[in-house]
PDB file of N, CA and C in Angstrom:
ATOM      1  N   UNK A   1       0.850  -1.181   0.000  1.00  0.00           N
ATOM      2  CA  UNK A   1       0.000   0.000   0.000  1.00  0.00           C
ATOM      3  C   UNK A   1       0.895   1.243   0.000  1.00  0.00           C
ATOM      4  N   UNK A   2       0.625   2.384  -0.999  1.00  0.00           N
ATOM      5  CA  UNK A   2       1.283   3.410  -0.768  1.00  0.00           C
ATOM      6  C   UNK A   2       1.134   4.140  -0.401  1.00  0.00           C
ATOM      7  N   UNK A   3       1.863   5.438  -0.114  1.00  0.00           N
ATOM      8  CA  UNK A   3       0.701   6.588   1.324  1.00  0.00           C
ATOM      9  C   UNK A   3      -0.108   7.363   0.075  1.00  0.00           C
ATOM     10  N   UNK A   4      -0.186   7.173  -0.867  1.00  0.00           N
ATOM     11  CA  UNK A   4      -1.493   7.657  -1.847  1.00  0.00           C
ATOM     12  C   UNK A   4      -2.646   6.460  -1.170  1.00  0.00           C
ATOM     13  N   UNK A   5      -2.582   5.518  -1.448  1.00  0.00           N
ATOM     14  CA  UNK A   5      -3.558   4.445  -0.997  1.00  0.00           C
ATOM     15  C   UNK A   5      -3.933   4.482   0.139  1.00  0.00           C
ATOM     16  N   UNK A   6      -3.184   4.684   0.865  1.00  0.00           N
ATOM     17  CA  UNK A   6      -3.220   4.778   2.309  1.00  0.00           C
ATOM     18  C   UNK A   6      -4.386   6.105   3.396  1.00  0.00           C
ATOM     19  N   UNK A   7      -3.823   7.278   2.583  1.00  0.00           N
ATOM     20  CA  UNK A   7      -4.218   8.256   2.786  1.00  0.00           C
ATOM     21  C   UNK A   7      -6.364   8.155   2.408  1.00  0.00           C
ATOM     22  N   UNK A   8      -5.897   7.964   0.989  1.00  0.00           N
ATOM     23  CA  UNK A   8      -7.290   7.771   0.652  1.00  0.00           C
ATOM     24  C   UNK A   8      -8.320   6.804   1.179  1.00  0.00           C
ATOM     25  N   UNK A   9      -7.665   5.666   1.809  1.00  0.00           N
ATOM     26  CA  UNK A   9      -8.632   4.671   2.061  1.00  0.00           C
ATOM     27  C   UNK A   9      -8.816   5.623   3.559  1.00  0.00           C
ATOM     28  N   UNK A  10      -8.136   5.689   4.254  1.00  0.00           N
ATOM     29  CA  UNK A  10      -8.057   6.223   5.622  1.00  0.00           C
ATOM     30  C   UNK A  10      -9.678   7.795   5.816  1.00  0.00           C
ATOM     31  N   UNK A  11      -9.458   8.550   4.715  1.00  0.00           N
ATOM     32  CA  UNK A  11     -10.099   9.543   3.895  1.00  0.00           C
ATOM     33  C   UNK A  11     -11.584   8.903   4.046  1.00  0.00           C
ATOM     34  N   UNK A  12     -11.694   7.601   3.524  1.00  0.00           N
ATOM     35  CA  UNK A  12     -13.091   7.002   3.285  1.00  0.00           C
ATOM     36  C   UNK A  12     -14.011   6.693   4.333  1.00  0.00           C
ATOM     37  N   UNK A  13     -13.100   6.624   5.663  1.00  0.00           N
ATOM     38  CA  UNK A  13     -13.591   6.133   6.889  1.00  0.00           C
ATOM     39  C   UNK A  13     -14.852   7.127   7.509  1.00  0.00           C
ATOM     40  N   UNK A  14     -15.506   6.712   8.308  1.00  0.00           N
ATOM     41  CA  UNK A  14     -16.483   7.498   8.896  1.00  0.00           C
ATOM     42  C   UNK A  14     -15.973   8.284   9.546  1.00  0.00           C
ATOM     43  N   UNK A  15     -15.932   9.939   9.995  1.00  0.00           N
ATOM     44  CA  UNK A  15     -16.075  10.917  10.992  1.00  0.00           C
ATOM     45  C   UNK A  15     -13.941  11.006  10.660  1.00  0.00           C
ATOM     46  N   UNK A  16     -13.602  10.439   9.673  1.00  0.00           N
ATOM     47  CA  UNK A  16     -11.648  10.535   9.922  1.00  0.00           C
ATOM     48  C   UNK A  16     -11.282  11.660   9.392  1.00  0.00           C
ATOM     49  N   UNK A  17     -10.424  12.469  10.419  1.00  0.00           N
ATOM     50  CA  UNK A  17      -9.781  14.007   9.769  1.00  0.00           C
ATOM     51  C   UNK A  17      -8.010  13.485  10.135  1.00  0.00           C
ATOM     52  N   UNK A  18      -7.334  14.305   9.198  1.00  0.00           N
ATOM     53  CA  UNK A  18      -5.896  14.206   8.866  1.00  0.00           C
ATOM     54  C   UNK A  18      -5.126  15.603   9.208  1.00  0.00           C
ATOM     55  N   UNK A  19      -3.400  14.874  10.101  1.00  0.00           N
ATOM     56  CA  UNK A  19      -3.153  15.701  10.166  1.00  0.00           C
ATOM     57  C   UNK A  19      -1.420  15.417   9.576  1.00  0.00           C
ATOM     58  N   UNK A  20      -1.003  16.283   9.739  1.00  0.00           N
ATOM     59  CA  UNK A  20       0.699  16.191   9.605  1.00  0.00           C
ATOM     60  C   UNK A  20       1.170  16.216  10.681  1.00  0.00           C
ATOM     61  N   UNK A  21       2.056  15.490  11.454  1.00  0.00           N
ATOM     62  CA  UNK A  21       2.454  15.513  12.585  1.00  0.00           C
ATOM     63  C   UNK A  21       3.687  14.717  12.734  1.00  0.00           C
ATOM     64  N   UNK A  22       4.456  15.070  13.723  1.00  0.00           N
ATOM     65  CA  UNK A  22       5.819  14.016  14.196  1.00  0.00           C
ATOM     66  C   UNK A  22       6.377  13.871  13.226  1.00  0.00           C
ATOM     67  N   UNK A  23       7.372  14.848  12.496  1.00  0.00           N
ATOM     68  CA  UNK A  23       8.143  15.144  11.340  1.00  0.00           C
ATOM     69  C   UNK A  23       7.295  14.873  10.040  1.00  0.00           C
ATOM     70  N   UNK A  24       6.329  14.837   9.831  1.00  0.00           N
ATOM     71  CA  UNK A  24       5.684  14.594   8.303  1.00  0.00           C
ATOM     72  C   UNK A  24       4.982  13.540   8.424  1.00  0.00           C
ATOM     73  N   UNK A  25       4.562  12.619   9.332  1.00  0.00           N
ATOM     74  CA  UNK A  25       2.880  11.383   9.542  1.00  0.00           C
ATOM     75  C   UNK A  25       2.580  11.998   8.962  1.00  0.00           C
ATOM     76  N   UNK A  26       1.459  11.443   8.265  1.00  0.00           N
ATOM     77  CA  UNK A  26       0.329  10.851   8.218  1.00  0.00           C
ATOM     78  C   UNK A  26      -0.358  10.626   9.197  1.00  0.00           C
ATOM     79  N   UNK A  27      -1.021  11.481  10.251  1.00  0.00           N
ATOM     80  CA  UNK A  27      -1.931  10.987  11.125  1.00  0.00           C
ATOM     81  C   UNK A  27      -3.245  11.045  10.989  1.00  0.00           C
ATOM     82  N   UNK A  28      -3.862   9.828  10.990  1.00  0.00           N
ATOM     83  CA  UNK A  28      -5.245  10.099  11.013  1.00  0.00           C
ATOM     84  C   UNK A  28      -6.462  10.155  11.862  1.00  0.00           C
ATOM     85  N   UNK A  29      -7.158  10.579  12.303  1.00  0.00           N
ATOM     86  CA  UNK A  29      -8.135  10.420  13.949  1.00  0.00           C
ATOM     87  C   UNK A  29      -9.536  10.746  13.892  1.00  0.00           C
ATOM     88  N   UNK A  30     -10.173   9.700  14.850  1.00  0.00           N
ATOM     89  CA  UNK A  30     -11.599   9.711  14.583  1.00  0.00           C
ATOM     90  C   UNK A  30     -11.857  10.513  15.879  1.00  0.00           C
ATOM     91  N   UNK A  31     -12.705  11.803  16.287  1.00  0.00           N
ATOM     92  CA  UNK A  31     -13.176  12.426  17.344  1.00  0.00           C
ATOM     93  C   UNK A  31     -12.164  12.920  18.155  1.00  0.00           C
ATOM     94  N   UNK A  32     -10.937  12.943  17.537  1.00  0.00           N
ATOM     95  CA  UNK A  32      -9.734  13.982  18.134  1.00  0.00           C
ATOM     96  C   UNK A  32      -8.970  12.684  18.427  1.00  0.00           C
ATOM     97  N   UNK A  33      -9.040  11.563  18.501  1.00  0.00           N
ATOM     98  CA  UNK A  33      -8.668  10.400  18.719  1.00  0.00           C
ATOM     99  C   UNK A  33      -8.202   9.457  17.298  1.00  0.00           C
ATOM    100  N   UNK A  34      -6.218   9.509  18.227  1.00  0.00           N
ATOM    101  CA  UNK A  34      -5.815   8.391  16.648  1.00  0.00           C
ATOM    102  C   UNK A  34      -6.178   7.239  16.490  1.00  0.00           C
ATOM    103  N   UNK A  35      -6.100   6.949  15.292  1.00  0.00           N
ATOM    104  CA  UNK A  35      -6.562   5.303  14.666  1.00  0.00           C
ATOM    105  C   UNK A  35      -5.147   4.905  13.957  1.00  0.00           C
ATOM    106  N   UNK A  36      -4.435   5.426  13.225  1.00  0.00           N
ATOM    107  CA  UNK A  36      -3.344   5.344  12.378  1.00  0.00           C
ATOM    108  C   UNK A  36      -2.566   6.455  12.278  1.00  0.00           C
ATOM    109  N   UNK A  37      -1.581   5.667  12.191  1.00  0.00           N
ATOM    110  CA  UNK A  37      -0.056   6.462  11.718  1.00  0.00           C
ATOM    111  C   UNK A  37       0.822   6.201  10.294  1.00  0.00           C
ATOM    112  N   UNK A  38       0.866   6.895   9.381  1.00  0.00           N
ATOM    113  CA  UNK A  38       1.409   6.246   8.133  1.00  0.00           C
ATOM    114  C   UNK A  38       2.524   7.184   8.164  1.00  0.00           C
ATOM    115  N   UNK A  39       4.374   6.402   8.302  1.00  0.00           N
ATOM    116  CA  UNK A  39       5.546   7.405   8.312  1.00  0.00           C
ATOM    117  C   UNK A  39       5.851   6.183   6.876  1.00  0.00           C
ATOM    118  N   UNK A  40       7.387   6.465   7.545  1.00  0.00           N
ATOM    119  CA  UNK A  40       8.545   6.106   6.612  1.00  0.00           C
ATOM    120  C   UNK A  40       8.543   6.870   4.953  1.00  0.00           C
ATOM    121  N   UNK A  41       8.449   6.360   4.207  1.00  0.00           N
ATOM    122  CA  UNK A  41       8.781   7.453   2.820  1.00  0.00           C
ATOM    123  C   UNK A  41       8.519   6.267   1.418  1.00  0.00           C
ATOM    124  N   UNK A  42       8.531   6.383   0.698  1.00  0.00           N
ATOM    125  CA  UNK A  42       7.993   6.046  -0.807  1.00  0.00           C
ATOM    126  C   UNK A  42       8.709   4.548  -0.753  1.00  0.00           C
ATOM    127  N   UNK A  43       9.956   4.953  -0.446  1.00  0.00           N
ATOM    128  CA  UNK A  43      10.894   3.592  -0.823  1.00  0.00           C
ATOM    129  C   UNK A  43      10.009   2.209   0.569  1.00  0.00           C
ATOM    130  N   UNK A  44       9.986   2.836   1.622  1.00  0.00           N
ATOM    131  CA  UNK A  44       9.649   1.894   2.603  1.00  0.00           C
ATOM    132  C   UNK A  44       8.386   2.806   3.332  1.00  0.00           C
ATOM    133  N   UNK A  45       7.292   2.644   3.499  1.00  0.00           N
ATOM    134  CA  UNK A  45       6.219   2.978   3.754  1.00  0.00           C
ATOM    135  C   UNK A  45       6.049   1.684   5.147  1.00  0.00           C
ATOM    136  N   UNK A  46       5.211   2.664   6.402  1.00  0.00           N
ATOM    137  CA  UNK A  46       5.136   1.742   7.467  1.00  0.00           C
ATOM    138  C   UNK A  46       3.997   2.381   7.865  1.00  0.00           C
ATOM    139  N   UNK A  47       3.626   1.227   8.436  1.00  0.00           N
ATOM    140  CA  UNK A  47       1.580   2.239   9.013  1.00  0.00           C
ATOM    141  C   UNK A  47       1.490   1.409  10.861  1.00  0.00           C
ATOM    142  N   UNK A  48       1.269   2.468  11.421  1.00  0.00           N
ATOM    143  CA  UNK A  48       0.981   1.630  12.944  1.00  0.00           C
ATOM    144  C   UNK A  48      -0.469   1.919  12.997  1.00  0.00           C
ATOM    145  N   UNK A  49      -1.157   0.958  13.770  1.00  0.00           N
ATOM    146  CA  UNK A  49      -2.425   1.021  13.696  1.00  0.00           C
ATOM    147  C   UNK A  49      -2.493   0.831  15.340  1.00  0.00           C
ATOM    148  N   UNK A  50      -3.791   0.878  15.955  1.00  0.00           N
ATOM    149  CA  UNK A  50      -4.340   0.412  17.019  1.00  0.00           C
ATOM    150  C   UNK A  50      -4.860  -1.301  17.103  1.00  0.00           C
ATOM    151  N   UNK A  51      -4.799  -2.357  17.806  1.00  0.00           N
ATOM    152  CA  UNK A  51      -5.484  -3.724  17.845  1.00  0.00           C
ATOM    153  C   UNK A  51      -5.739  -3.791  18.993  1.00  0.00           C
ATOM    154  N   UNK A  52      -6.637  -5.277  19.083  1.00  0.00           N
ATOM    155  CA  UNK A  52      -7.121  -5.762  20.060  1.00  0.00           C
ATOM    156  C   UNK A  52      -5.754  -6.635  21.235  1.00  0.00           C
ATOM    157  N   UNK A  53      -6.399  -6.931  21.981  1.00  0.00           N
ATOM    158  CA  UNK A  53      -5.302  -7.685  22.959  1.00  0.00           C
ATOM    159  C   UNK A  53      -4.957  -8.951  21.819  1.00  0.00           C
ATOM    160  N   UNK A  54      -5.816  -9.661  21.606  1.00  0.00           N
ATOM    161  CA  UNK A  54      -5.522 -11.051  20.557  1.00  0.00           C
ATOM    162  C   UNK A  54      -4.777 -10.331  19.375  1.00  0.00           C
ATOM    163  N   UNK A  55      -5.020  -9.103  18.936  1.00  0.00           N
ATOM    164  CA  UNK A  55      -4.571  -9.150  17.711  1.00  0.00           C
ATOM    165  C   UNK A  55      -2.755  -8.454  17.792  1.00  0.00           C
ATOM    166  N   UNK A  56      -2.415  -7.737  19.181  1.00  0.00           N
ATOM    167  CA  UNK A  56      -0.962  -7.857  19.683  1.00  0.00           C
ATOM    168  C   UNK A  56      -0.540  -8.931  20.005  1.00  0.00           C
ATOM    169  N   UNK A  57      -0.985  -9.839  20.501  1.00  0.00           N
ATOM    170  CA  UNK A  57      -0.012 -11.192  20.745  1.00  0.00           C
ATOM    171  C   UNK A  57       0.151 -12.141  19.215  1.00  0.00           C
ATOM    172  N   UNK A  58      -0.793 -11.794  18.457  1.00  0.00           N
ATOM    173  CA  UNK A  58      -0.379 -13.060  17.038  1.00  0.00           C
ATOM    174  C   UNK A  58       0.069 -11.940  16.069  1.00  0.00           C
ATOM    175  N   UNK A  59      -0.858 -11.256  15.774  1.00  0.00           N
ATOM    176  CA  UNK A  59       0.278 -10.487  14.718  1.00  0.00           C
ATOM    177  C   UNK A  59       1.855 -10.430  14.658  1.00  0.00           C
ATOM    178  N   UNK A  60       2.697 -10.162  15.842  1.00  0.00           N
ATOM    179  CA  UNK A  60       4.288  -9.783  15.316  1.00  0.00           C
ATOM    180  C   UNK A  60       4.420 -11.133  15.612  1.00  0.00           C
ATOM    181  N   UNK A  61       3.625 -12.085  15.310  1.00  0.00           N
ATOM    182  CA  UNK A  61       4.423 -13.446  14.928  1.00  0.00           C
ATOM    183  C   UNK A  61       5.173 -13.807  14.112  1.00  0.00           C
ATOM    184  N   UNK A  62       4.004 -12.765  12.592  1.00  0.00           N
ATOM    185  CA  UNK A  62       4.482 -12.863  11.372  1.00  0.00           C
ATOM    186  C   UNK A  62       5.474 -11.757  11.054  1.00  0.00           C
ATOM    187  N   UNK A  63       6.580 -11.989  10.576  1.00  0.00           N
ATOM    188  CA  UNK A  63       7.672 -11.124   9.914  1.00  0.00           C
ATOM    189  C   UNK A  63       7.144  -9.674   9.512  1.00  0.00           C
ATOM    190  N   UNK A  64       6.078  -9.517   8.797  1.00  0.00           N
ATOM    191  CA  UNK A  64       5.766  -8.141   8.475  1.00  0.00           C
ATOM    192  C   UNK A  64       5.104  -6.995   9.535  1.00  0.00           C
ATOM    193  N   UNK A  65       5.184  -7.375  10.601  1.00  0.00           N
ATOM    194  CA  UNK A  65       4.387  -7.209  11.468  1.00  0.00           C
ATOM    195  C   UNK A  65       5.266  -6.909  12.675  1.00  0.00           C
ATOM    196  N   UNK A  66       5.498  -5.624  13.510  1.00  0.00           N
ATOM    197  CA  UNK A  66       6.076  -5.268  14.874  1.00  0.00           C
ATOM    198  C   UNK A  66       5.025  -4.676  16.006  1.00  0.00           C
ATOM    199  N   UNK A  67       5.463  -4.463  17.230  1.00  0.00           N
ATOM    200  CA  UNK A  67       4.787  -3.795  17.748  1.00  0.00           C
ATOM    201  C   UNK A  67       5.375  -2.585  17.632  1.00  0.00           C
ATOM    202  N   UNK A  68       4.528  -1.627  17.249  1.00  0.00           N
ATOM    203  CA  UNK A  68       4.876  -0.150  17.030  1.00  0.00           C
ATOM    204  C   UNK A  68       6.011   0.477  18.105  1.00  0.00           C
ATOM    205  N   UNK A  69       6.768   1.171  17.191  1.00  0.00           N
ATOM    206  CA  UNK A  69       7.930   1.903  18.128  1.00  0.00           C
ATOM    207  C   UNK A  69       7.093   3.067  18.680  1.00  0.00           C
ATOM    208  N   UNK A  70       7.480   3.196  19.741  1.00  0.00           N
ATOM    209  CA  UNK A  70       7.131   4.506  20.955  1.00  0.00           C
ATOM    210  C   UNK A  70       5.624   3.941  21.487  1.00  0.00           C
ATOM    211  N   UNK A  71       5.111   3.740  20.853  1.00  0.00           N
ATOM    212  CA  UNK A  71       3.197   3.576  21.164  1.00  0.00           C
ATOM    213  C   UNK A  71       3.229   2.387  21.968  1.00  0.00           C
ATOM    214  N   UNK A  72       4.252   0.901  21.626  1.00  0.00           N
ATOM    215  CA  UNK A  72       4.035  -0.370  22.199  1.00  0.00           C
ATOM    216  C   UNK A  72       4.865  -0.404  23.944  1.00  0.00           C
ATOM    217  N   UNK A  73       5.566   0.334  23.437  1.00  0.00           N
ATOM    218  CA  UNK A  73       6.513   0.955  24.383  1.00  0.00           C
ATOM    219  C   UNK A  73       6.386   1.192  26.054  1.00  0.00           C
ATOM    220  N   UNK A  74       5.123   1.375  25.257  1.00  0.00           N
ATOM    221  CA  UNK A  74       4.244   2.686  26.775  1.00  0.00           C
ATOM    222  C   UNK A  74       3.069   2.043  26.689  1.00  0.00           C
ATOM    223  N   UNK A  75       2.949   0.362  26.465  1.00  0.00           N
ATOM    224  CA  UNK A  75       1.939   0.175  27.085  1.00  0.00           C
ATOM    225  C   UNK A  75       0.764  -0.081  25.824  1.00  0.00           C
ATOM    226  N   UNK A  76       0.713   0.758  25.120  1.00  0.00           N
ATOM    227  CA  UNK A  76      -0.377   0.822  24.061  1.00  0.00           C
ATOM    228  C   UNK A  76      -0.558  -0.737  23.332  1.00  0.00           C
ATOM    229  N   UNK A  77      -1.786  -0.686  23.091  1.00  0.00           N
ATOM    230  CA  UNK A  77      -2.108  -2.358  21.963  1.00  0.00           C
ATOM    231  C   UNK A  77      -1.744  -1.972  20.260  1.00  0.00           C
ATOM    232  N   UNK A  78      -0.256  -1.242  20.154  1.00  0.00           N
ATOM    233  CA  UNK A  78      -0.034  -0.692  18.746  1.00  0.00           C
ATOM    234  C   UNK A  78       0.453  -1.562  17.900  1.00  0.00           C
ATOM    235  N   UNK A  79       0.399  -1.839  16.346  1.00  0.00           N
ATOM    236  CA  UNK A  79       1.437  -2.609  15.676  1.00  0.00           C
ATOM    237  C   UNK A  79       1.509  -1.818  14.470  1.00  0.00           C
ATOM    238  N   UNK A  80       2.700  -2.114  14.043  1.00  0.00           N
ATOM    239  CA  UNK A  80       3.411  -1.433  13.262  1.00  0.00           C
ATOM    240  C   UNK A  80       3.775  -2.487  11.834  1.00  0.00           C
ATOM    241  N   UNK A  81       3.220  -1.803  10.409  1.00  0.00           N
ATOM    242  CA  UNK A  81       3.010  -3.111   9.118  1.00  0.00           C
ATOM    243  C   UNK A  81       3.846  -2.490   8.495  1.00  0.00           C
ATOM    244  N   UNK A  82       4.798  -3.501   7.791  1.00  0.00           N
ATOM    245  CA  UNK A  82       5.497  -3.001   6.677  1.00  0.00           C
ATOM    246  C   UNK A  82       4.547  -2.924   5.284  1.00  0.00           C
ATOM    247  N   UNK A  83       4.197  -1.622   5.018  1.00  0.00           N
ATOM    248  CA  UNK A  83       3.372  -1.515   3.908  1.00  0.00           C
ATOM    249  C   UNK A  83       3.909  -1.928   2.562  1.00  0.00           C
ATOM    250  N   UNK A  84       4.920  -2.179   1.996  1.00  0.00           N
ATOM    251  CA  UNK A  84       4.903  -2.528   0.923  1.00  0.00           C
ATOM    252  C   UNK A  84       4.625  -4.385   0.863  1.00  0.00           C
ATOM    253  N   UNK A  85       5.162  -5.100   2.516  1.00  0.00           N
ATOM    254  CA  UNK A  85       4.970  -6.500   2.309  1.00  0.00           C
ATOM    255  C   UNK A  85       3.200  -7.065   2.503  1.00  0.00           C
ATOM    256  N   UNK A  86       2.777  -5.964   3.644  1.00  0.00           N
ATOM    257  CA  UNK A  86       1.986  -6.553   4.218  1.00  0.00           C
ATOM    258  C   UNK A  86       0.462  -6.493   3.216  1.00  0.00           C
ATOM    259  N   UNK A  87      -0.727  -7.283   2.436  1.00  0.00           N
ATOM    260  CA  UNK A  87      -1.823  -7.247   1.580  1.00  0.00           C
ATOM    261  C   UNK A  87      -2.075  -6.331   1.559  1.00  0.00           C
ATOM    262  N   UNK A  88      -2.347  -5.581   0.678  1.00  0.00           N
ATOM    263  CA  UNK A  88      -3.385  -4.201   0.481  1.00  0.00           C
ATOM    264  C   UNK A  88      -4.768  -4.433   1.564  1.00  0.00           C
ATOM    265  N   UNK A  89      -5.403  -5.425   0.986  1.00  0.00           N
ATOM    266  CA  UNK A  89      -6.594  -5.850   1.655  1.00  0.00           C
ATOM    267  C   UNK A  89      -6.497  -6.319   3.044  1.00  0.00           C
ATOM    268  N   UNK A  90      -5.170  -6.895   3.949  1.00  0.00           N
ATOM    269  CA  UNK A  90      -5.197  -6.796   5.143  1.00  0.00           C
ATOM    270  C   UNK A  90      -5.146  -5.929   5.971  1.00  0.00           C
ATOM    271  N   UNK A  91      -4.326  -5.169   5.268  1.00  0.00           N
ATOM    272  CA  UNK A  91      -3.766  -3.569   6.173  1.00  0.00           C
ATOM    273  C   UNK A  91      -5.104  -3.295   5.978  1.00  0.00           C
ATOM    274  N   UNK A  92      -6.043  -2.387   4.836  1.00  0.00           N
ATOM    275  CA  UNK A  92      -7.447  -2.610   5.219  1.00  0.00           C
ATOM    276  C   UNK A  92      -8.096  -2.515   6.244  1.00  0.00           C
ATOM    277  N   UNK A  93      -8.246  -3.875   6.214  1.00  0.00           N
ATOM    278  CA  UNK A  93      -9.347  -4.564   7.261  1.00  0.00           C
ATOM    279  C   UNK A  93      -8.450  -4.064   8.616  1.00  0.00           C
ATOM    280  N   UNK A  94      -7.503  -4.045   8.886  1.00  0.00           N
ATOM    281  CA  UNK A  94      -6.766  -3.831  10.083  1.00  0.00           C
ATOM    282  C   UNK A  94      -6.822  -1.926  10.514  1.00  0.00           C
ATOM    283  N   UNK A  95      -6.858  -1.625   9.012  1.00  0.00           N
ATOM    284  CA  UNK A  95      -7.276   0.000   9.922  1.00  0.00           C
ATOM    285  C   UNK A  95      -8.289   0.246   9.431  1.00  0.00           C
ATOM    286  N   UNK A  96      -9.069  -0.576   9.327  1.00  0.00           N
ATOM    287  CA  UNK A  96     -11.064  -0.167   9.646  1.00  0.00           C
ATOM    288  C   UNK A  96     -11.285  -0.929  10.972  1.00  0.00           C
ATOM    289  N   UNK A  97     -10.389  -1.893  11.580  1.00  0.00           N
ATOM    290  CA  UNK A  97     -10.625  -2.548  13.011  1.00  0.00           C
ATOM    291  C   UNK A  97     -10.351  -1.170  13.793  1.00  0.00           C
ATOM    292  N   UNK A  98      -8.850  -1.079  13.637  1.00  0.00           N
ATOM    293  CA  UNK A  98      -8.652   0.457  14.586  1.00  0.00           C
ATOM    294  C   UNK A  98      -9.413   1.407  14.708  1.00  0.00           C
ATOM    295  N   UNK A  99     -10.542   1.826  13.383  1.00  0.00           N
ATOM    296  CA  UNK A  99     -11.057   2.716  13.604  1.00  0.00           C
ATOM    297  C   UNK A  99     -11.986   2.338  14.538  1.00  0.00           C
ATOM    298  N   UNK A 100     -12.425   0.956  14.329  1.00  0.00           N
ATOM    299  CA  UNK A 100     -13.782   0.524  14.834  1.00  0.00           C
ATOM    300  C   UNK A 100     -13.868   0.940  16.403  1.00  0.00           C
ATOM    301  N   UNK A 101     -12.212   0.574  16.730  1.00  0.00           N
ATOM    302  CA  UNK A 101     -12.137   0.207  18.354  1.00  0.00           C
ATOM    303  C   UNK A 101     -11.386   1.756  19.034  1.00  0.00           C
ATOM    304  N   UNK A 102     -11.361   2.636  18.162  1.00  0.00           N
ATOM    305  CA  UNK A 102     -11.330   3.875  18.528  1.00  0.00           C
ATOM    306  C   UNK A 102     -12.486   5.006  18.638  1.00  0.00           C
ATOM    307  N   UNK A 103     -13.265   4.727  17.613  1.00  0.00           N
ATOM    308  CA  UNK A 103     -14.629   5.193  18.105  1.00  0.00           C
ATOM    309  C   UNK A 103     -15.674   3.939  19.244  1.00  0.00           C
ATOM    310  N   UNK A 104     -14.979   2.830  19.527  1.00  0.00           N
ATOM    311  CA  UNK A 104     -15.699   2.373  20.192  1.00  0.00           C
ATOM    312  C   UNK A 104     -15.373   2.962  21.789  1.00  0.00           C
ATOM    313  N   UNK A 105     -14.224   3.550  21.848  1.00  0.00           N
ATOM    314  CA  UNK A 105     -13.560   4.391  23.488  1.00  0.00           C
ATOM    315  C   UNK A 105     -14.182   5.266  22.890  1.00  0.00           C
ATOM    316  N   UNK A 106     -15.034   6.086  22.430  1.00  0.00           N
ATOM    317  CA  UNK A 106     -15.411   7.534  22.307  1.00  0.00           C
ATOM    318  C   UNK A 106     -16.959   7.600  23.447  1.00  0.00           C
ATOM    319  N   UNK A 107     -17.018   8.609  24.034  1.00  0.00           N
ATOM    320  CA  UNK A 107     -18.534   9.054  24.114  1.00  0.00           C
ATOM    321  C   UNK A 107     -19.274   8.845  23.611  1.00  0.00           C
ATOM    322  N   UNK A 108     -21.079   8.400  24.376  1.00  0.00           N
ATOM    323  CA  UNK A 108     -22.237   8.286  23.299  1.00  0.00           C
ATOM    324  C   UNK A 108     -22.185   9.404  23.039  1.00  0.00           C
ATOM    325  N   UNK A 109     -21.894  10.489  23.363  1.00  0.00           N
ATOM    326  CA  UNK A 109     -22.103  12.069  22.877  1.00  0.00           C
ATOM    327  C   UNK A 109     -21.104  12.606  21.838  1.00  0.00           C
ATOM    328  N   UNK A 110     -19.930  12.021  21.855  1.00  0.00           N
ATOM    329  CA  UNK A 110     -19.129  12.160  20.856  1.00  0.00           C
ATOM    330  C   UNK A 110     -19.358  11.474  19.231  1.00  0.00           C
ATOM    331  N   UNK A 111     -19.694  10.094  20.052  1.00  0.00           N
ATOM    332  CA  UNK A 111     -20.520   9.176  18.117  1.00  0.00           C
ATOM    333  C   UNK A 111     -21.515   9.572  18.181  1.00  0.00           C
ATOM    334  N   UNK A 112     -22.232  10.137  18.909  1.00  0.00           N
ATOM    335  CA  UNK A 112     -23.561  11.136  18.137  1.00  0.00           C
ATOM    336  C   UNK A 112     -23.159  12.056  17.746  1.00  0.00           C
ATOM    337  N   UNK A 113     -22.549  12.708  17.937  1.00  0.00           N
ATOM    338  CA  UNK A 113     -22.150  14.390  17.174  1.00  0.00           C
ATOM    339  C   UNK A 113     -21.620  14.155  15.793  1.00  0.00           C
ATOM    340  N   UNK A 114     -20.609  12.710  16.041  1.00  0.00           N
ATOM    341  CA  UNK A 114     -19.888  12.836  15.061  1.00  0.00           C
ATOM    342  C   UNK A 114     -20.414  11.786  13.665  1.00  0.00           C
ATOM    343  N   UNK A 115     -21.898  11.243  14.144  1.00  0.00           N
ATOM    344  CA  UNK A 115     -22.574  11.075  13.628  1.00  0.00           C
ATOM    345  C   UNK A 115     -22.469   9.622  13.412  1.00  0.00           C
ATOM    346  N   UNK A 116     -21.440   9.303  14.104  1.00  0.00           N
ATOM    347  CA  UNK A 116     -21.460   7.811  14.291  1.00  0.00           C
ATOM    348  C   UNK A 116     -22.316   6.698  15.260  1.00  0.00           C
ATOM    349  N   UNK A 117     -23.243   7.209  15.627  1.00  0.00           N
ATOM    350  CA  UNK A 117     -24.175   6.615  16.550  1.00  0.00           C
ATOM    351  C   UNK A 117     -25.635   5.910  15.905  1.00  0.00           C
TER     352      UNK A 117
END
């Protein structure tokens, strides 16, 4: 996936605004709240996302797959995909989970406003 792809699918999500941040991210966040991080650069593209408890312990099983630098660090359920190895269609599904489980910590008053309720 490239951060053209990336950007745009991220773009498609319900209630998601973008920012530039932490030398040039890609950050993206649902209700002031991140879901994804897309750094690294053209040649090597890397995306950290948010997961579940199950989905930090099996994911960095597989080679394409870390727990995110700084975010896993401190605790967070982050992982970190090498975007050029990891499916178009998994990364995907993996940051429409993040979003899922980031508006799922939001306020009923916040996914109502933000129209996600």
């Amino acid at each position: 996936m490239t951060h053209d792809e990336y950007n745009a699918y991220c773009a498609a999500l319900p209630a998601a605004t973008h920012v530039v941040q932490w030398g040039g991210a890609d950050v993206w966040k649902v209700g002031g709240k991140v879901f994804c991080i897309g750094g690294g650069d053209a040649a090597a593209p890397a995306y950290s996302f948010k997961v579940s408890d199950i989905g930090f312990a099996v994911l960095p099983e597989r080679a394409c797959y870390r727990p995110a630098p700084y975010l896993a660090s401190r605790g967070l359920k982050w992982i970190q995909a090498d975007g050029f190895v990891v499916d178009g269609t998994e990364l995907r599904e993996l940051i429409a989970c993040s979003h899922r489980l980031v508006v799922a910590g939001l306020t009923r008053r916040a996914r109502r406003e933000l129209g996600l309720e």
